[in-house]
Protein backbone atom coordinates (compact mmCIF):
# COMPACT_ATOMS: atom_id res chain seq x y z
CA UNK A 1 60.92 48.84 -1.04
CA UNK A 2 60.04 49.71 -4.39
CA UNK A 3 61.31 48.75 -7.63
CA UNK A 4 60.77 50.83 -10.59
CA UNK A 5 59.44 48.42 -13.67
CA UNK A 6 60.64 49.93 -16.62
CA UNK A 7 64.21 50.55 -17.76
CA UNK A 8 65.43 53.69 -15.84
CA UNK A 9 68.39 55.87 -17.15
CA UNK A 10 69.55 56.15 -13.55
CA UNK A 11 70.43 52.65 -14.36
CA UNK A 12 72.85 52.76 -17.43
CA UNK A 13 74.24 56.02 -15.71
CA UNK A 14 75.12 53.98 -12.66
CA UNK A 15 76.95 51.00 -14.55
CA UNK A 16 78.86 53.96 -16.45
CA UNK A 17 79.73 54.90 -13.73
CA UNK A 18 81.18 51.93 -11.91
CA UNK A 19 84.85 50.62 -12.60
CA UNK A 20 83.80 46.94 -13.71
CA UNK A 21 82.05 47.98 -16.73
CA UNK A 22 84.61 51.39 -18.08
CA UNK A 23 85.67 49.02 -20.72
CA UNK A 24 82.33 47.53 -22.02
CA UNK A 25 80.87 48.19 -25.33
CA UNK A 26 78.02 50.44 -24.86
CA UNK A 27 75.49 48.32 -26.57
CA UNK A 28 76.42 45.72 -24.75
CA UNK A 29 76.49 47.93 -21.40
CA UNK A 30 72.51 49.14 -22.75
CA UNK A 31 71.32 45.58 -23.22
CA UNK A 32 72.01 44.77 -19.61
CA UNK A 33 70.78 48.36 -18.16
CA UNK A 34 67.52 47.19 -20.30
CA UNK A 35 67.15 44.04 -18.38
CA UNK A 36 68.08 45.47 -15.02
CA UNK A 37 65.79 47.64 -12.93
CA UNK A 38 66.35 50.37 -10.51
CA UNK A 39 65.50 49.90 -6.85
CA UNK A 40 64.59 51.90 -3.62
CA UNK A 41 64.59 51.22 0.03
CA UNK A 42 63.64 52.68 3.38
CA UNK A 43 65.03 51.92 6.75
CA UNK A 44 64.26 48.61 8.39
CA UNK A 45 63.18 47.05 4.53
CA UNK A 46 64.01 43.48 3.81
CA UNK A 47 65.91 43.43 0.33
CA UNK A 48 66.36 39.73 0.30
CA UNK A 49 66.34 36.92 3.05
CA UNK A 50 68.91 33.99 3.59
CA UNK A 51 68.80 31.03 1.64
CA UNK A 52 66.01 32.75 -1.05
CA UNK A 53 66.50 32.13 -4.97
CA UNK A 54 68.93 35.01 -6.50
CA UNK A 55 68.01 35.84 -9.44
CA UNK A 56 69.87 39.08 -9.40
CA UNK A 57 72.16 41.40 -7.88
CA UNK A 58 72.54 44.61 -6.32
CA UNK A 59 74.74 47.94 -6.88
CA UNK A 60 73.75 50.21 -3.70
CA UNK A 61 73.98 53.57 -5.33
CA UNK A 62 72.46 55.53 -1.96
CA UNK A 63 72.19 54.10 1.52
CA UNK A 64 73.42 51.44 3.35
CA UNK A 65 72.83 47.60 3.68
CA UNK A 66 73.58 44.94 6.07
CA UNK A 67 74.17 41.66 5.67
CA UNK A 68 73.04 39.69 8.33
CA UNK A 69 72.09 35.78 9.30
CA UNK A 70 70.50 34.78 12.44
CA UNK A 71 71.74 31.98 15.51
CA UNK A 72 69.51 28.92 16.91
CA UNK A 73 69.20 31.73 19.75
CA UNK A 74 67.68 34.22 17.45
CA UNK A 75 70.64 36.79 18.10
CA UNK A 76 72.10 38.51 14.74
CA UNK A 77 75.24 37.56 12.83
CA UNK A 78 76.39 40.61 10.87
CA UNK A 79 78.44 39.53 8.12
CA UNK A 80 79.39 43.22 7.29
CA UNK A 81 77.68 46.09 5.51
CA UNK A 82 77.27 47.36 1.73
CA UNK A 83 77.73 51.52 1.13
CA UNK A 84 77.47 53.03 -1.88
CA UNK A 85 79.80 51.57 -5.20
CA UNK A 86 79.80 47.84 -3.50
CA UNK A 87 77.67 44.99 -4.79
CA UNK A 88 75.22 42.73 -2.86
CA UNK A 89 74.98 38.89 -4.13
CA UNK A 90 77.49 39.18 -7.02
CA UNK A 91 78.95 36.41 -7.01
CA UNK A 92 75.97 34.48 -5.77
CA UNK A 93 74.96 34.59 -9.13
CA UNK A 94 77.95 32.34 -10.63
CA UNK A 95 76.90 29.38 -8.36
CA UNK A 96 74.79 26.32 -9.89
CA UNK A 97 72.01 27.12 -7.27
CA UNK A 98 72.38 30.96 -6.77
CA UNK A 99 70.47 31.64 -3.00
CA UNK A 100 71.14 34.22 -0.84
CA UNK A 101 73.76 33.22 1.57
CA UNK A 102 72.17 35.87 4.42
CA UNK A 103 69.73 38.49 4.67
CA UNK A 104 70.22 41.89 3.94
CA UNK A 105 68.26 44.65 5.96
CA UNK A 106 68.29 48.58 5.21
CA UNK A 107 69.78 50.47 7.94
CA UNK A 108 70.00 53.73 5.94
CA UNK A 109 67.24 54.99 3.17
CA UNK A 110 68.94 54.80 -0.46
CA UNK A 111 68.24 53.08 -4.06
CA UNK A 112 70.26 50.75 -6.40
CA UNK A 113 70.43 48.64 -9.42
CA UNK A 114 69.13 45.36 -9.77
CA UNK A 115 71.43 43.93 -12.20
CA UNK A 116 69.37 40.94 -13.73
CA UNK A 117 71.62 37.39 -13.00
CA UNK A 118 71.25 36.01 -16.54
CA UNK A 119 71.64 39.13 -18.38
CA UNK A 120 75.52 39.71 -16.31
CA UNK A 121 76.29 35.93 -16.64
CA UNK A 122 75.96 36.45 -20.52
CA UNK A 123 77.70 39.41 -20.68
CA UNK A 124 80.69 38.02 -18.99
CA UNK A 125 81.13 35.35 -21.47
CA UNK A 126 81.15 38.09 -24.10
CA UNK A 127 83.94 40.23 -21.92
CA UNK A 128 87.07 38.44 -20.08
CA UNK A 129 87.62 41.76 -18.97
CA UNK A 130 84.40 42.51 -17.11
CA UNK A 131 84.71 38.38 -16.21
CA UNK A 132 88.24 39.26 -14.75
CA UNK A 133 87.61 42.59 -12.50
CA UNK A 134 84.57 39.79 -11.30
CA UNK A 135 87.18 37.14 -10.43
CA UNK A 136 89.26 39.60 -8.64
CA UNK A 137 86.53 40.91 -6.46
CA UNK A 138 86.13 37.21 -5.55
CA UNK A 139 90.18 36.75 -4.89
CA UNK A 140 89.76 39.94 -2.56
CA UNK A 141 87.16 38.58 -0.82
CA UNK A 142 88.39 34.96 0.17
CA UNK A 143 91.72 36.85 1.28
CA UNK A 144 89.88 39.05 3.50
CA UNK A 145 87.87 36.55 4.90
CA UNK A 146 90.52 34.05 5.37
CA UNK A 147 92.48 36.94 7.49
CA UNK A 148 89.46 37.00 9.42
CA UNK A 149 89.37 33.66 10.19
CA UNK A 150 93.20 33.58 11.09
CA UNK A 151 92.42 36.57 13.33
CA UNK A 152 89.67 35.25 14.93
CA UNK A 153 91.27 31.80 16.28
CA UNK A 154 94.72 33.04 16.73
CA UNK A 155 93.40 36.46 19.23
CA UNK A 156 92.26 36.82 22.60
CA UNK A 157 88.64 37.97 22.95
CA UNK A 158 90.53 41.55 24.63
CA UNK A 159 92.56 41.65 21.40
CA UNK A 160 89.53 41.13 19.09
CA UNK A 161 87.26 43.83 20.96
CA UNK A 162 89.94 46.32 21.19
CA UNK A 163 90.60 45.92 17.61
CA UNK A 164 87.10 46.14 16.50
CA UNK A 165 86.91 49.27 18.44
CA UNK A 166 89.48 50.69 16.63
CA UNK A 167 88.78 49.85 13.31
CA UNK A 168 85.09 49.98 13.46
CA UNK A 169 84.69 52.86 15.93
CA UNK A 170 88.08 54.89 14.44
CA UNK A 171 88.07 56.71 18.24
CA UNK A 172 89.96 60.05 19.39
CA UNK A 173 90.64 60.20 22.98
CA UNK A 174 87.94 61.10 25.49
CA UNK A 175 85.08 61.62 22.32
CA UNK A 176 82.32 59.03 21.77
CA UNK A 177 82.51 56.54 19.61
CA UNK A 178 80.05 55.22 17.35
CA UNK A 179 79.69 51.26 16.65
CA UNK A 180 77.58 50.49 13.85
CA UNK A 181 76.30 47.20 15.48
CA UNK A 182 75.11 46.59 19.11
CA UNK A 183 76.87 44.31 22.21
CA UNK A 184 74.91 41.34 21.26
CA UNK A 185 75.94 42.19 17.37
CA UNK A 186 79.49 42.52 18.51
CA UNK A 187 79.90 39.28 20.54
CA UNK A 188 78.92 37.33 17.83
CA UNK A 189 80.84 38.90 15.13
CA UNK A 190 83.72 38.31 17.54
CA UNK A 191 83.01 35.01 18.55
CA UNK A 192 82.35 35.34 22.05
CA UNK A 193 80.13 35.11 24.79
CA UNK A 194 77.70 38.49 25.39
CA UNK A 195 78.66 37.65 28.99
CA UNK A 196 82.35 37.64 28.04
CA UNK A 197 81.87 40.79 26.13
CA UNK A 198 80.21 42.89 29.29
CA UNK A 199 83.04 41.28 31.25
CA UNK A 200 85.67 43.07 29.56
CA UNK A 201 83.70 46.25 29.00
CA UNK A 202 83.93 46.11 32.91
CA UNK A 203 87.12 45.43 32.98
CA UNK A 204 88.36 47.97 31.03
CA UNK A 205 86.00 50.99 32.77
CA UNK A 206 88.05 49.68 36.01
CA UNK A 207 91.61 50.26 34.45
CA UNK A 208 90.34 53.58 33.13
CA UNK A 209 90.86 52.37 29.70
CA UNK A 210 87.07 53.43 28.88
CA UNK A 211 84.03 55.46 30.28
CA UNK A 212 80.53 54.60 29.14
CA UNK A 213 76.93 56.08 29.86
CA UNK A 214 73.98 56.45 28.33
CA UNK A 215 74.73 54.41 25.43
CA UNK A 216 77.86 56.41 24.93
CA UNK A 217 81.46 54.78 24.25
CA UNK A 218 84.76 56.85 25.21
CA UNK A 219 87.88 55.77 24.89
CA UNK A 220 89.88 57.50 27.66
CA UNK A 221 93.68 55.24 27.13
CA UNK A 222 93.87 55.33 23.45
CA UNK A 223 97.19 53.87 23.18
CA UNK A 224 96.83 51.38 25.95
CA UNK A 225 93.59 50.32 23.62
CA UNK A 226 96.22 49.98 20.12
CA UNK A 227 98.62 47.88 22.17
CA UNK A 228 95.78 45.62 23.17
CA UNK A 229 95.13 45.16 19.79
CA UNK A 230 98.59 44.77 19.03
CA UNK A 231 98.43 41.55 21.44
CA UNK A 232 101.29 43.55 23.49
């Protein structure tokens, strides 16, 4: 990881960029590019760990990010995972203690701006606007995860797989899919057991619903895998 000391341009271009600050004065838009640095990562880097001081935020430019805590058991909780235009920590910053709330780890190679905490907090008392499109983001957020929530303790653990397949894998009949996280990774984001989890995976290769080997997912009943997820 490497973080480039001096004010960069690729900075200021980036926040021009972005749909939170088309609105902002430019001087005011330069003050906080000049306190802000930019920032690149490689694979398997550490940007910042759970529970660490925040001090300031990230836009991921290039690359990808995952947020991630860890169990008593020392299996991974992936919390979800931050592409290109989305922010890391944002709103981290407008707590009385800003800390990390999880880890994030670099699972592809890319760079970003490390928008300093005081220098944003300051220029949202200056703009409602800016201090608005923050507030949504936050609204958006606590909906999304409150859906989860509902989702997670009013489904089955068949209805919660198949649906992460779908949505996370987006399959077409008989192709492989790609998960972005592993069977451990999925049984806890789904709140099961890993036993549980290899249970159904057996499960469904009996019904014909799937066909795995070497690492490979196919889904082979692509319908009977929606109405699963439908709870049907």
């Amino acid at each position: 990881m490497t973080i480039v000391n001096s004010p960069d341009p690729r900075v200021a271009e980036a926040l021009r960029g972005h749909a939170w600050f088309k609105d902002v004065c430019p001087p005011a838009l330069t003050r906080l590019a000049a306190a802000s640095r930019w920032l690149r990562f490689s694979v398997g880097d550490t940007l910042v760990s759970e529970g660490q001081p925040a001090t300031a935020c990230l836009l991921v430019c290039e690359g990808l990010l995952q947020g991630l805590r860890y169990t008593a058991e020392g299996d991974e909780k992936v919390f979800g995972q931050v592409g290109p235009g989305n922010w890391l920590s944002v709103l981290t910053l407008f707590e009385p203690q800003p800390r990390h709330l999880h880890s994030a780890l670099a699972k592809e190679a890319g760079a970003g701006c490390l928008i300093d905490g005081t220098a944003l907090r300051q220029l949202c008392l200056a703009d409602a606007a800016l201090a608005c499109r923050i507030l949504t983001h936050g609204a958006s957020l606590i909906h999304h995860h409150t859906d989860q929530i509902d989702w997670l303790t009013s489904s089955g653990a068949e209805q919660r797989l198949a649906e992460y397949i779908l949505r996370a894998g987006r399959p077409l009949a008989a192709q492989p899919v790609h998960l972005p996280l592993n069977h451990a990774q999925i049984a806890v984001k789904l709140g099961m057991r890993a036993e549980t989890l290899s249970r159904i995976f057996a499960k469904w290769r009996r019904e014909g619903y799937i066909a795995q080997g070497r690492g490979d997912l196919c889904v082979l009943r692509l319908e009977a895998l929606r109405r699963l997820a439908a709870g049907r």
